[in-house]
Protein backbone atom coordinates (compact mmCIF):
# COMPACT_ATOMS: atom_id res chain seq x y z
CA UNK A 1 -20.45 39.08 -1.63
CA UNK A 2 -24.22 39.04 -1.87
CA UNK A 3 -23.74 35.98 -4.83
CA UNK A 4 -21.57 34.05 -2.70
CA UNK A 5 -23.76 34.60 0.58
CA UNK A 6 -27.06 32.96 -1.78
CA UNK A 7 -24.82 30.43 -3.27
CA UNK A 8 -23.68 29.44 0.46
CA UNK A 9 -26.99 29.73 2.01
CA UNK A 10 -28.50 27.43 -0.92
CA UNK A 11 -26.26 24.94 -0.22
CA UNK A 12 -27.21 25.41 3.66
CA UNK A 13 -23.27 25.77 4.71
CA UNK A 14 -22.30 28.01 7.40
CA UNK A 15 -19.49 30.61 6.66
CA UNK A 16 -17.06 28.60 8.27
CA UNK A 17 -17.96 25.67 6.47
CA UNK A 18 -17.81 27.59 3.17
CA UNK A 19 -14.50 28.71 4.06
CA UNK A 20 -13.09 25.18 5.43
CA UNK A 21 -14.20 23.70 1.71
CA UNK A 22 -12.98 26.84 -0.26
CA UNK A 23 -9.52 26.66 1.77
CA UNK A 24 -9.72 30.54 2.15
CA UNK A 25 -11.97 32.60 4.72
CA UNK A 26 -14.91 34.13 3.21
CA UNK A 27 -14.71 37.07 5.48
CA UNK A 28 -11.46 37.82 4.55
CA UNK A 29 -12.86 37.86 0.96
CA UNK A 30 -15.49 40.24 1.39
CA UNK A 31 -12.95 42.39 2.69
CA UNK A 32 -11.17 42.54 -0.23
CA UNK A 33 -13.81 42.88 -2.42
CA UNK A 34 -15.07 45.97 -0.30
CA UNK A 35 -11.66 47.63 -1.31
CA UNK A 36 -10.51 49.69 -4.11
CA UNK A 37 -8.85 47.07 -5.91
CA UNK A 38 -10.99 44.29 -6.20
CA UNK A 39 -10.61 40.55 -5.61
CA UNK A 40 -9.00 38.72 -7.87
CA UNK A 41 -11.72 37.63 -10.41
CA UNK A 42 -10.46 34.51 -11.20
CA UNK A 43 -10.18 33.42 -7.57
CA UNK A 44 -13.87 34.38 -7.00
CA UNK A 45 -14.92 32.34 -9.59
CA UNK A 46 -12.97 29.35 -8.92
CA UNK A 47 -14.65 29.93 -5.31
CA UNK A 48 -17.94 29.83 -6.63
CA UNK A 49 -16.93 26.86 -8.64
CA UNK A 50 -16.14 24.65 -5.27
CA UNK A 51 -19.35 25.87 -3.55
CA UNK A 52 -21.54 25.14 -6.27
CA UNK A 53 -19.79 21.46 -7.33
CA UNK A 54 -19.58 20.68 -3.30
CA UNK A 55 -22.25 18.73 -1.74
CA UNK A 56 -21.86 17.96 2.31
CA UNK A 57 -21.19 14.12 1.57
CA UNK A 58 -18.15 15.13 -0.91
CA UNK A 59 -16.55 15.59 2.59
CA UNK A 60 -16.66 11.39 2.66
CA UNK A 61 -15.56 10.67 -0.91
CA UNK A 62 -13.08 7.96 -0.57
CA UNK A 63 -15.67 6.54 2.04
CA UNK A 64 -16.60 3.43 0.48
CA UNK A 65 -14.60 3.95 -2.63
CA UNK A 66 -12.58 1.70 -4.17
CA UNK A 67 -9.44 3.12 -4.42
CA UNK A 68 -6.37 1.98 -6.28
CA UNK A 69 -2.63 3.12 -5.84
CA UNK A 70 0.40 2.48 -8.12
CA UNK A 71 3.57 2.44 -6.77
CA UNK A 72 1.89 1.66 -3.25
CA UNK A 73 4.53 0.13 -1.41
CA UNK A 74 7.04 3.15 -1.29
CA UNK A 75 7.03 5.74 1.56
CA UNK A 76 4.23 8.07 0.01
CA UNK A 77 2.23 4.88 -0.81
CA UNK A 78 2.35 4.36 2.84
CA UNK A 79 1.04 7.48 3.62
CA UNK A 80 -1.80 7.28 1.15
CA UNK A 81 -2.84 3.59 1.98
CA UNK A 82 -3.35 5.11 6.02
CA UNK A 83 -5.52 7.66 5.08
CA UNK A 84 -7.30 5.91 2.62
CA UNK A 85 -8.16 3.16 5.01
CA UNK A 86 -8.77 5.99 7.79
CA UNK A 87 -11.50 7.69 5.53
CA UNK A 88 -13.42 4.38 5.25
CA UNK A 89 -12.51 2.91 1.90
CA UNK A 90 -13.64 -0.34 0.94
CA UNK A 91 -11.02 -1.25 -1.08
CA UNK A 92 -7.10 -0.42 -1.32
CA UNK A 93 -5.38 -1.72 -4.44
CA UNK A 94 -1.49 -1.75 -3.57
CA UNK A 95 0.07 -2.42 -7.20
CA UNK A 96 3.99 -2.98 -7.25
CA UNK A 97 6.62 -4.43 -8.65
CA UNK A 98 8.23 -5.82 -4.71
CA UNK A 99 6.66 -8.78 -3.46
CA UNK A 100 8.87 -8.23 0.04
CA UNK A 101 8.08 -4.61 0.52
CA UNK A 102 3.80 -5.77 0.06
CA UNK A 103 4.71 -8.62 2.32
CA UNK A 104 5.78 -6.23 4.81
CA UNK A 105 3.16 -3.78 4.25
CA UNK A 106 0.41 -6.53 4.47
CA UNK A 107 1.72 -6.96 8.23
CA UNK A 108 2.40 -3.90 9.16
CA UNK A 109 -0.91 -2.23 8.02
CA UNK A 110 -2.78 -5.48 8.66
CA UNK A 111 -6.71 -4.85 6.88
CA UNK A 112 -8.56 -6.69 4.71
CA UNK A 113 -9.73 -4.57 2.67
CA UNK A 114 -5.90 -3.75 1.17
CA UNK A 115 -5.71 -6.21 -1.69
CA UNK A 116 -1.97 -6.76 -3.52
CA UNK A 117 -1.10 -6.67 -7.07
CA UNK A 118 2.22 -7.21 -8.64
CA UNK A 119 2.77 -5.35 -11.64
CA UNK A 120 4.86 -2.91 -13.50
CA UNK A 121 3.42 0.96 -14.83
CA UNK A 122 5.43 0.44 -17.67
CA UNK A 123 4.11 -2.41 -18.67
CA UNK A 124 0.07 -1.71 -19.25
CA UNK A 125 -0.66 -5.62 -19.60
CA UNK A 126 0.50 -5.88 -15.76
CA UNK A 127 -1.60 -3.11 -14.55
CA UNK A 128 -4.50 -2.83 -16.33
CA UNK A 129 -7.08 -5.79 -14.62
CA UNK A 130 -6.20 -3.71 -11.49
CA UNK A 131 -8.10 -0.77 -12.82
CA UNK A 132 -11.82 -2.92 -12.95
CA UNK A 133 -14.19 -1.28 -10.67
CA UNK A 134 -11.97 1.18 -9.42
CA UNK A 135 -13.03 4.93 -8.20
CA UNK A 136 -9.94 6.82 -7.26
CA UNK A 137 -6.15 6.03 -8.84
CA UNK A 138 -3.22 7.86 -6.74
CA UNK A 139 -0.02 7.14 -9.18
CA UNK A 140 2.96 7.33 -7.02
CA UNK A 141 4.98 4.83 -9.23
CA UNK A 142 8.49 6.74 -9.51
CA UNK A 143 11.81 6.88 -10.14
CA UNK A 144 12.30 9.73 -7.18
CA UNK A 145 16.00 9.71 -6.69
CA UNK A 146 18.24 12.29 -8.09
CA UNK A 147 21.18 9.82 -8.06
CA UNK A 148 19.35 7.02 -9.80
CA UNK A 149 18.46 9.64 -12.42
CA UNK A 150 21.53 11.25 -13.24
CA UNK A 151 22.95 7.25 -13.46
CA UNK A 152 20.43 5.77 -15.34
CA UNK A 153 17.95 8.47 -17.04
CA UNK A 154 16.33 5.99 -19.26
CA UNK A 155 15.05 4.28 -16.19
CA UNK A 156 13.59 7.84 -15.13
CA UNK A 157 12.05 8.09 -18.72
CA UNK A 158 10.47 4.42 -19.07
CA UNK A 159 8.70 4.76 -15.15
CA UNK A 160 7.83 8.67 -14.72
CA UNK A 161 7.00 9.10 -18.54
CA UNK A 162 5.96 6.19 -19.96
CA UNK A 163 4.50 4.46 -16.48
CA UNK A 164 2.39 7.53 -16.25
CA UNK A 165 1.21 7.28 -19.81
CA UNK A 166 -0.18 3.94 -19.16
CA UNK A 167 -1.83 4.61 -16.36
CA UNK A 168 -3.40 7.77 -17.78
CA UNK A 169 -4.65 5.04 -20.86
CA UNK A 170 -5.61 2.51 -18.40
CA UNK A 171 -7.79 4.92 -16.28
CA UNK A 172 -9.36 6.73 -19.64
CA UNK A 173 -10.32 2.92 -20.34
CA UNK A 174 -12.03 2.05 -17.38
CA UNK A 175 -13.54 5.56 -16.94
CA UNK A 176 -12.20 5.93 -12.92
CA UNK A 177 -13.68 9.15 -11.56
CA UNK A 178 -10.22 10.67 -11.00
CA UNK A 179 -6.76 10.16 -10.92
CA UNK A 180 -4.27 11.81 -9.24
CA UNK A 181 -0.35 11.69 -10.18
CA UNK A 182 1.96 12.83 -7.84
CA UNK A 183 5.13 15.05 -8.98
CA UNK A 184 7.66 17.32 -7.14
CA UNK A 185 9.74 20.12 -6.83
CA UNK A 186 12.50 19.00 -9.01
CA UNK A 187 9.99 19.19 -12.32
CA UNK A 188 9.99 22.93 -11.43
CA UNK A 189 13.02 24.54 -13.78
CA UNK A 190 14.82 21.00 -13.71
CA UNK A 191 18.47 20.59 -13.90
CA UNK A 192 18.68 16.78 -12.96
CA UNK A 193 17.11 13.71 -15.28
CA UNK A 194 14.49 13.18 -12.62
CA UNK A 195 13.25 16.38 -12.66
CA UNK A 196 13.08 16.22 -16.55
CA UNK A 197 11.28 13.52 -16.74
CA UNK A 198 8.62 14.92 -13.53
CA UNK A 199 8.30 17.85 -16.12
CA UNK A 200 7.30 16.07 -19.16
CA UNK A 201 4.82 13.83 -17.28
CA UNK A 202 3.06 16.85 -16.24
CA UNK A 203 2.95 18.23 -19.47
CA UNK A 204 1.75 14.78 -21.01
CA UNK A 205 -1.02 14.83 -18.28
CA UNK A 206 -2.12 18.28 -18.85
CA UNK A 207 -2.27 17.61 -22.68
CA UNK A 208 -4.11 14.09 -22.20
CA UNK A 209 -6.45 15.62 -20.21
CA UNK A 210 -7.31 18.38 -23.27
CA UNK A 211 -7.89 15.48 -25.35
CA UNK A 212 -10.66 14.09 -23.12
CA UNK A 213 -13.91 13.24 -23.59
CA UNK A 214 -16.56 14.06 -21.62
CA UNK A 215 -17.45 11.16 -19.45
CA UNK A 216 -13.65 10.56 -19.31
CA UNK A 217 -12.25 10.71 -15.84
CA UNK A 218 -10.62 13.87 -14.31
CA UNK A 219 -6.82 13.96 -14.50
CA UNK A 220 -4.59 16.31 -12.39
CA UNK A 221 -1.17 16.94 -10.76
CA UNK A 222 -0.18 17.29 -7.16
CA UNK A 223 3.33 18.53 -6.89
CA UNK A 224 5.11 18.53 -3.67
CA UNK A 225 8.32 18.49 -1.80
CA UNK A 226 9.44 15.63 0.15
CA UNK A 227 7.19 14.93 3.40
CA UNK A 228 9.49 15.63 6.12
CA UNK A 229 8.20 12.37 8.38
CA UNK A 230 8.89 10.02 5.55
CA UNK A 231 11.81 7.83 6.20
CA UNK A 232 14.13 8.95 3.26
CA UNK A 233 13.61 12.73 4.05
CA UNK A 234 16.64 14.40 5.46
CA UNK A 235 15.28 14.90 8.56
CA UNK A 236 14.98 11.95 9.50
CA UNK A 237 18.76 10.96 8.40
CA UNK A 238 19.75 13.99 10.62
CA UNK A 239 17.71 12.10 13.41
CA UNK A 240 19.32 8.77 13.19
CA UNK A 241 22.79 10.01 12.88
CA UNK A 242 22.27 12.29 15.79
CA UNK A 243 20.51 9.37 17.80
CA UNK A 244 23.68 7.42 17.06
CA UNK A 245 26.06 10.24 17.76
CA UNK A 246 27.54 10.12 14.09
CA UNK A 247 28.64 13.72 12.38
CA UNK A 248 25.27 14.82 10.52
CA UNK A 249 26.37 14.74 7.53
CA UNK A 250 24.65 18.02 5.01
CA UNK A 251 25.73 18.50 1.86
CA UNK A 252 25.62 22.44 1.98
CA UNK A 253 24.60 24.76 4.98
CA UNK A 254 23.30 27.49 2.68
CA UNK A 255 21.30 25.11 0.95
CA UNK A 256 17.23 25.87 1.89
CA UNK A 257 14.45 23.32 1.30
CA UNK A 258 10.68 23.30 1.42
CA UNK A 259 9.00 21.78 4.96
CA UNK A 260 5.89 19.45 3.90
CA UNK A 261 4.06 17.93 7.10
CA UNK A 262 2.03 14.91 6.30
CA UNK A 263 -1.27 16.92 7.46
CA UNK A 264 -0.06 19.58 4.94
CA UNK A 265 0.11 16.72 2.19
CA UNK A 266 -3.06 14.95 2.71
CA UNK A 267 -5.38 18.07 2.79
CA UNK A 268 -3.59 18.83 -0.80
CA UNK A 269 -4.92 15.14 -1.44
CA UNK A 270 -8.62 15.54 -0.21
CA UNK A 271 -8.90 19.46 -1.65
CA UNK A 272 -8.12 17.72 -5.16
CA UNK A 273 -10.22 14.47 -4.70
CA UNK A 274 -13.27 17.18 -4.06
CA UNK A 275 -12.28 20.14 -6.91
CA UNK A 276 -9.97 19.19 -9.19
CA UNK A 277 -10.87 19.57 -12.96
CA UNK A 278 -9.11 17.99 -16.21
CA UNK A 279 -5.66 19.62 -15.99
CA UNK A 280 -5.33 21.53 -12.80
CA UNK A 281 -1.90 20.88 -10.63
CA UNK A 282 -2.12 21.78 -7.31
CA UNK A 283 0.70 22.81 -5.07
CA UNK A 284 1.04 23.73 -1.29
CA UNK A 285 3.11 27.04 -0.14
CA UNK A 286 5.40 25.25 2.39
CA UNK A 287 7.52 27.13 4.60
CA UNK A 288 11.33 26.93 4.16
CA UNK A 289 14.06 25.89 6.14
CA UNK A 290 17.83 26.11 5.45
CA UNK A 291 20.19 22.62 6.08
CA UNK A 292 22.14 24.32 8.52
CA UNK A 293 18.97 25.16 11.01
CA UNK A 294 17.65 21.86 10.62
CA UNK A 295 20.55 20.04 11.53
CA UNK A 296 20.39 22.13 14.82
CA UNK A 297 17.72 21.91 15.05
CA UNK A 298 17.71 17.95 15.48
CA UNK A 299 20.89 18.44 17.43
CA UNK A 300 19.07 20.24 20.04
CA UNK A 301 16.45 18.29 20.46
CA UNK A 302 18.19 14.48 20.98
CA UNK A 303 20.46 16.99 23.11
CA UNK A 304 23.19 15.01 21.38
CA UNK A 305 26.87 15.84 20.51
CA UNK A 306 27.39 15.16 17.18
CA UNK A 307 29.37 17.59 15.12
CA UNK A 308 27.98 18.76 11.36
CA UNK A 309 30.15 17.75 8.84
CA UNK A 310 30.07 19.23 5.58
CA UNK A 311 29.92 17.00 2.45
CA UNK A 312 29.62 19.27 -0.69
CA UNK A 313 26.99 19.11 -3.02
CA UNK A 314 25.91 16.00 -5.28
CA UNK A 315 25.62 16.09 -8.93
CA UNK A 316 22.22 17.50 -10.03
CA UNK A 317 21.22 19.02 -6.91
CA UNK A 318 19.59 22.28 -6.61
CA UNK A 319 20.93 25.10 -4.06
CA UNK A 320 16.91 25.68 -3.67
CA UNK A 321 13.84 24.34 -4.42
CA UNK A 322 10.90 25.81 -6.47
CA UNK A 323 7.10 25.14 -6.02
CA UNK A 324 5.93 27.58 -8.92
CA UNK A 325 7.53 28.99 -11.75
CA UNK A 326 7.38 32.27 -12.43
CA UNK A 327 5.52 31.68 -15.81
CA UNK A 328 2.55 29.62 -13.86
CA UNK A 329 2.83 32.38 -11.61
CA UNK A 330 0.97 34.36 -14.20
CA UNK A 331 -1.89 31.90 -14.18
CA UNK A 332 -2.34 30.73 -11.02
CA UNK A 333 -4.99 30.98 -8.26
CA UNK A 334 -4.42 30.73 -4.67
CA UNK A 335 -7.00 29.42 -2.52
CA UNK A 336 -5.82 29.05 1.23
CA UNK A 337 -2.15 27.64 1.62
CA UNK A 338 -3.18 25.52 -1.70
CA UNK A 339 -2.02 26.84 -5.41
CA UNK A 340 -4.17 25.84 -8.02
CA UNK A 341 -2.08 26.32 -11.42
CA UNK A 342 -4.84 26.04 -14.17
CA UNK A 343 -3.61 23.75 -17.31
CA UNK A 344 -3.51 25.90 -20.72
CA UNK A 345 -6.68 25.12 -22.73
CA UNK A 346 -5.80 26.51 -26.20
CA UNK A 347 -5.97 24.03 -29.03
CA UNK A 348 -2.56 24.41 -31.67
CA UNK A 349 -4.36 27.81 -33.51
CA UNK A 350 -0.44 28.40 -33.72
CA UNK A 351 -1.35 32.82 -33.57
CA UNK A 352 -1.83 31.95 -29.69
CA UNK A 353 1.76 30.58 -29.30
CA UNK A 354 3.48 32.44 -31.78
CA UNK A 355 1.92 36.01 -32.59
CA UNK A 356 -0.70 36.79 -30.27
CA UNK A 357 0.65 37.20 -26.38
CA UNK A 358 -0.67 38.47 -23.27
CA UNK A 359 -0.20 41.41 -21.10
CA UNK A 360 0.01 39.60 -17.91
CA UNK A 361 2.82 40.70 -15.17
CA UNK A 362 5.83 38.77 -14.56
CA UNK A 363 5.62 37.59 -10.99
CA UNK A 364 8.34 35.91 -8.74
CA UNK A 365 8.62 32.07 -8.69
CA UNK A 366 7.83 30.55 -4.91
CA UNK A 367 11.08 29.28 -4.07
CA UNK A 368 12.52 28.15 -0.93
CA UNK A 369 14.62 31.04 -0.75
CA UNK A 370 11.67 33.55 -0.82
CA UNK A 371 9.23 31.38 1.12
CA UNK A 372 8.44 32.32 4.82
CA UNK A 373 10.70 30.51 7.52
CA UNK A 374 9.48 27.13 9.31
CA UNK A 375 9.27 27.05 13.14
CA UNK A 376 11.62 23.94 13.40
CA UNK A 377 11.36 23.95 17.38
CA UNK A 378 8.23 22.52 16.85
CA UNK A 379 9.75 19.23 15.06
């Protein structure tokens, strides 16, 4: 602990500062180290990474940044235009392709410093003046819906593939500091054309960022689960119905999902604005719920009288979600509630991939099944 201690003392950070950055308590780290098996090496190290990239103002990054976010007018564009503007940004760049939706979030948001763009990821000629003088790109241009997938995958393929691919070229061209693209639980073992698609943009970022240069930006993943308070999470269709006293309609009571809170999402956001490097996707170990408790759970609380009707399950849905494979298991650090999966580095020395393996354990994949329980009374 003594290296830590110096490096924490040099950067004139209190413990609990240290630890708020890192996302883990130091104390709890020297306790592990003072036992027979030892900290996990790589987690020190990535520790020691944070403390000595971190300076006290990285706390303010977006502050006066110019930030820029594709695919801005859907629900998580919402979320990331609030706390954008909350952190003191001087700029928001809302790019879309729905001239209503911006209308509507130019009134409801109401600040001049959100400026709006039409354009279209997948087409880089109507994206790529946005990117001038930008600091920060969120891409949260999607095709989210398994439905929409399964019915037209090609739409899935042109937005989440090749939309991503453009913005990756438009942000390598203006050299933006970072960029952040957003991906979820279905790219995790996908069965559904949405999740394929998730899956191959977060290989093509992982393997774009390899190929960078130097003073190239930084590109990583976040992958989540849908944010619970967002208006197309199930929650909230379980709240309307049982406002309205309709049956709640689930599709399968044994059916378990992750629980994101919007708190949960954004510190996910600012731990990656602050430590990401080329390649890393980051991940948050939600708790778990099952459909059946939150339906009752949203029954109790409107107190109302609706009955739960039971639907059956839509094509392409999964019976449980999954954060983290068991494969990136192998080569993942956790730092806090935050998962860092670090991208794989080698170049195509084909004795790596083919001959030459490693001796690493097989460990379980965080799945909603296995993950630890939510307290829904507090919804």
């Amino acid at each position: 602990m003594d290296e830590l201690k110096k490096l924490r003392k040099s950067l004139k950070l209190t413990q609990k500062e240290a630890s708020d950055i890192v996302g883990v308590p130091l104390r709890t780290y020297a306790s592990y180290e003072r036992t027979e098996s030892k900290a996990d090496p790589l987690k020190l190290e990535r520790i020691k990474e944070i403390l000595s990239h971190h300076q006290v103002a990285c706390k303010d990054t977006i502050r006066d940044s110019v930030i820029l976010i594709l695919g801005g007018t859907g629900n998580l564009g919402h979320v990331l235009a609030r706390h954008c503007l909350d952190k003191g940004a001087k700029e928001i760049r809302i790019l879309s392709r729905d001239e209503k939706k911006q209308s509507l979030m130019r009134e409801e948001l109401n600040d001049p410093r959100l400026k709006f763009f039409i354009g279209d990821v997948r087409d880089i000629n109507t994206i790529n003046d946005t990117f001038k003088g930008v600091d920060y790109v969120f891409d949260a241009a999607a095709i989210k819906q398994v439905s929409s997938g399964e019915f037209y995958p090609m739409e899935a393929i042109r937005t989440n593939i090749i939309g991503t691919n453009n913005v990756i070229t438009a942000s390598m061209s203006h050299r933006v500091k970072k960029a952040l693209f957003f991906s979820t639980d279905k790219a995790v073992y996908p069965i559904n054309a949405v999740g394929m698609s998730f899956a191959e943009m977060e290989k093509n970022v992982v393997a774009r960022s390899r190929q960078a240069l130097e003073d190239e930006p930084t590109l990583c993943i976040l992958r989540s689960p849908c944010i619970i308070t967002t208006p197309s999470s199930v929650y909230n269709i379980f709240q309307q119905q049982a406002k309205e006293g309709k049956p709640v309609t689930i599709t399968d009571p044994t059916f378990t999902r992750f629980l994101m809170k919007e708190e949960q999402f954004l510190s996910m956001v600012d731990y990656a604005i602050l430590s990401a490097e080329r390649g890393d996707l980051f991940t948050c170990r939600c708790p778990a719920y099952s459909i059946r408790d939150l339906a009752r759970a949203v029954l109790a609380k409107y107190k109302s009288p609706s009955k739960l009707e039971i639907t059956g399950a839509r094509d392409g849905e999964k019976s449980f979600e999954t954060l983290i494979s068991s494969e990136e298991r192998v080569h993942s650090i956790d730092i806090g509630e935050i998962t860092c999966i670090k991208s794989d580095n080698r170049d195509l020395n084909y004795k790596k991939y083919f001959t030459e393996g490693h001796k690493n354990p097989i460990e379980e994949a965080y799945t909603s099944e296995n993950a630890r329980r939510a307290d829904l009374s507090t919804l």
